[in-house]
Protein backbone atom coordinates (compact mmCIF):
# COMPACT_ATOMS: atom_id res chain seq x y z
CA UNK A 1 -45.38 7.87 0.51
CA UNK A 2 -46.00 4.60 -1.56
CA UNK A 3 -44.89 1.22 -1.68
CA UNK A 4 -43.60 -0.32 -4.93
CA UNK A 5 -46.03 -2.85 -6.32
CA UNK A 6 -42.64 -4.21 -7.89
CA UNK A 7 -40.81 -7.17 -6.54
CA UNK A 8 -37.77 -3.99 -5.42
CA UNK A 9 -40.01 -3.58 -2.56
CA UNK A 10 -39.00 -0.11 -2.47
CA UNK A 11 -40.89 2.63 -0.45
CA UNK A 12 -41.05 5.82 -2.42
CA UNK A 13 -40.78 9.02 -1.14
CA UNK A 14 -39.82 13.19 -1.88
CA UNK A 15 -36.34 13.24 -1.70
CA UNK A 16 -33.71 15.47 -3.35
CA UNK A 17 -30.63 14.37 -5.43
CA UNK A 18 -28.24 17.07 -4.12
CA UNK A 19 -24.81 16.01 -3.34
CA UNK A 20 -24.08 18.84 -0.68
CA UNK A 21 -26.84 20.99 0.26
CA UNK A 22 -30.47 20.90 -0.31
CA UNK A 23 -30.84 23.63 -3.17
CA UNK A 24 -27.68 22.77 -5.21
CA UNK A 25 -30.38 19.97 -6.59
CA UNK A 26 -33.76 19.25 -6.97
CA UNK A 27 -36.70 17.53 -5.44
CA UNK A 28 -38.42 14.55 -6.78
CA UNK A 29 -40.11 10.96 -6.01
CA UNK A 30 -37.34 8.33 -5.07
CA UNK A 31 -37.16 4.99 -3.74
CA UNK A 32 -35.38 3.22 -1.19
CA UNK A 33 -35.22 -0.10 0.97
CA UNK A 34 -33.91 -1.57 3.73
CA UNK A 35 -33.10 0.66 7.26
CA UNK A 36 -32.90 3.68 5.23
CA UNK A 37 -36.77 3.73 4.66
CA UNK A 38 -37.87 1.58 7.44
CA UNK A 39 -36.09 3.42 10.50
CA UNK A 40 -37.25 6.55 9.81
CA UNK A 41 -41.23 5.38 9.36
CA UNK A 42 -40.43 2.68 12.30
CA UNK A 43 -38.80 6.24 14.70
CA UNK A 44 -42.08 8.08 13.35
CA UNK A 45 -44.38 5.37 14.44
CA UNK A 46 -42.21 5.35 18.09
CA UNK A 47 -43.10 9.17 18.66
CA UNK A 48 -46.81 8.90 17.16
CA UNK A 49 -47.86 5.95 19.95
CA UNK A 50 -45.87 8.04 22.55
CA UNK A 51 -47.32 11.36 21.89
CA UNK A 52 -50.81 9.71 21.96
CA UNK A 53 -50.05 8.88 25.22
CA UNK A 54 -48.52 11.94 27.06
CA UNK A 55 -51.60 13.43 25.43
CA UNK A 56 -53.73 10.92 26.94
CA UNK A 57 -52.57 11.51 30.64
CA UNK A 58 -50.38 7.84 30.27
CA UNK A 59 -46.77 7.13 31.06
CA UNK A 60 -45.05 6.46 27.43
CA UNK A 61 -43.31 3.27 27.06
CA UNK A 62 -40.25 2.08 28.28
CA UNK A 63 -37.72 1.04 24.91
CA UNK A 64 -38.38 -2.84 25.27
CA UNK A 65 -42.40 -2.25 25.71
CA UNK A 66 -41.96 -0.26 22.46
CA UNK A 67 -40.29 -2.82 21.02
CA UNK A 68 -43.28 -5.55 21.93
CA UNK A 69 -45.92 -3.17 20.82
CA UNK A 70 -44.52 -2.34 17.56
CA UNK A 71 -43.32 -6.13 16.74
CA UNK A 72 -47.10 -7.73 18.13
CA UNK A 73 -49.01 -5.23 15.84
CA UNK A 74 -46.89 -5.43 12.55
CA UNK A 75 -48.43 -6.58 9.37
CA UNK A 76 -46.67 -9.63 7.66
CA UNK A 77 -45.05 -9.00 4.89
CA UNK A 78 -46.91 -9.80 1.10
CA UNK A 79 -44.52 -12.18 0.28
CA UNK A 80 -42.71 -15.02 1.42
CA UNK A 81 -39.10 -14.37 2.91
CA UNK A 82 -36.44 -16.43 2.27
CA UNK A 83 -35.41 -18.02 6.22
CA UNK A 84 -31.72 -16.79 4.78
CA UNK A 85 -32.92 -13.49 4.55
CA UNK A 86 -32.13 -11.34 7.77
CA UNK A 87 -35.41 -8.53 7.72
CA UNK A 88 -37.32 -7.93 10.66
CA UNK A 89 -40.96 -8.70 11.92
CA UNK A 90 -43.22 -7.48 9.32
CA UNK A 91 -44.35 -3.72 8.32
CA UNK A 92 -45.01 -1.47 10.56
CA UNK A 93 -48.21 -0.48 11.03
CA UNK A 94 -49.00 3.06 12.90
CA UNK A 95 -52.85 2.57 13.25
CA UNK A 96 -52.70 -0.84 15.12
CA UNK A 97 -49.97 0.10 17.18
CA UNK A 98 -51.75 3.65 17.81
CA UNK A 99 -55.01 1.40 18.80
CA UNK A 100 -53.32 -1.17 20.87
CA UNK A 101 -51.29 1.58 23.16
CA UNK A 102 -54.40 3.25 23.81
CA UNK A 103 -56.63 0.57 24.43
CA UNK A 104 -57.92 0.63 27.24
CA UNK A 105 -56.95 -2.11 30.39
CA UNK A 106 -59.02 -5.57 29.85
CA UNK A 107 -61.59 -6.32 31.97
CA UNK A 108 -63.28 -9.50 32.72
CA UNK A 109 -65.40 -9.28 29.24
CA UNK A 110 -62.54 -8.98 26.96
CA UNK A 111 -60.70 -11.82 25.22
CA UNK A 112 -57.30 -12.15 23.38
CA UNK A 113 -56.71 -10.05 20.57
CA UNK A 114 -56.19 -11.59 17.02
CA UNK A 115 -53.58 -10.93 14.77
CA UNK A 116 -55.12 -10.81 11.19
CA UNK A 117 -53.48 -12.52 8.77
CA UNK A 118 -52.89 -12.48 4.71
CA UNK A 119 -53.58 -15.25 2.65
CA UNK A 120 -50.72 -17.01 1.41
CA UNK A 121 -48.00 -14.75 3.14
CA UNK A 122 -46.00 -16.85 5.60
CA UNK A 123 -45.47 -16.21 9.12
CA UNK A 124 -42.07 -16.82 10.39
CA UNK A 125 -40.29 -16.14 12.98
CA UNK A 126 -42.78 -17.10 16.05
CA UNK A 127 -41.67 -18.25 19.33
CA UNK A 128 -42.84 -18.60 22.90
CA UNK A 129 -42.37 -19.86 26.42
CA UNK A 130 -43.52 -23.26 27.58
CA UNK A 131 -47.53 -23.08 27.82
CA UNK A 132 -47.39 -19.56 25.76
CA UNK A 133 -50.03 -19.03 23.00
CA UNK A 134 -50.83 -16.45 20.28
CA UNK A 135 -54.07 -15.98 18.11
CA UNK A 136 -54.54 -15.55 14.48
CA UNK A 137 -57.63 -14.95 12.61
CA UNK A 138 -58.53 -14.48 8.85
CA UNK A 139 -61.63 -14.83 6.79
CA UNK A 140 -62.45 -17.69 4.51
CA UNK A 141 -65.10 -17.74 1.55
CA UNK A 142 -68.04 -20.11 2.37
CA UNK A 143 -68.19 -23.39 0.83
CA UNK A 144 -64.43 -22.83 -0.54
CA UNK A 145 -61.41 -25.46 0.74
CA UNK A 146 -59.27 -24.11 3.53
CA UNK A 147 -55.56 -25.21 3.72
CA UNK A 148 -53.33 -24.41 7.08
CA UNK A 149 -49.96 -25.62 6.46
CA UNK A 150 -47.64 -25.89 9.61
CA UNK A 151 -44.00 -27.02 9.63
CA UNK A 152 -40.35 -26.69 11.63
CA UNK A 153 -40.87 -26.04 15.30
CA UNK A 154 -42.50 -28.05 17.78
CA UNK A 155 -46.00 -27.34 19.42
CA UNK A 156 -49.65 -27.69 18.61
CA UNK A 157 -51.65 -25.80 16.33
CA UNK A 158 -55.76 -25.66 16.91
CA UNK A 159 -58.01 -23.89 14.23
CA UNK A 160 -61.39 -22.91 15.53
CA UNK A 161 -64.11 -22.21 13.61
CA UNK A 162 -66.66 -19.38 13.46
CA UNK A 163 -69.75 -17.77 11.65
């Protein structure tokens, strides 16, 4: 599997151009967007993190902790999205969500997790409860200019520093 470098956005994949049954046509590299590429690697991601865990002696998640897990460890998309545009959290991404359902239960010597993010790609779609927080981190060059830009919403936004 690939995804496009093109603006399509299309995820390419083996698929076969038969109209009825699988050997009245033949196989080859096609691309698709929308539900009909993301639900299937989104259902595949689902079983991977709950297989992991049977394996692991662990109870596997209950639909709306799946849901959490898979939303909190997307990766934001590589472009901006219209606000207009209905499309979900970001891509899903089977390694973080893998790590995060196996991690292990936090202790007093663990901290908040960060979610990494990509240099001019917008994050939308963020909300929260009254006294709620979540943590982003990225890396800047040295000695280079660093622009955050904030705006709709209401709350406070802190950047921290670190070498």
């Amino acid at each position: 599997m690939c995804v496009s470098s093109h603006h399509s956005g299309y995820v390419y994949n083996t698929g076969s151009d038969a109209a009825t049954t699988p050997e009245s046509g033949s196989y080859s590299y096609m691309g698709m967007g929308g539900t009909s590429m993301a639900s299937p690697h989104v259902a595949a991601v689902a079983a991977l993190v709950q297989s992991a865990l049977i394996a692991k002696g662990k109870d596997p998640l209950a639909p709306a902790a799946m849901r959490t897990l898979l939303k909190e460890t997307a990766r934001p998309f590589p472009v901006s999205i219209p606000a207009a545009t209905p499309i979900g959290t970001g891509i899903v991404d089977a390694k973080a969500a893998l790590a995060k359902a196996l991690e292990e239960p936090c202790t007093e010597s663990c901290g908040p997790v960060a979610t990494p993010l990509t240099n001019k790609a917008a994050v939308g779609g963020l909300n929260g409860t009254a006294g709620s927080s979540r943590l982003y981190s990225f890396e800047a060059a040295a000695g280079k200019q660093l622009s955050v830009i904030t705006y709709g919403g209401t709350g406070n936004v802190s950047v921290y520093i670190a070498q």
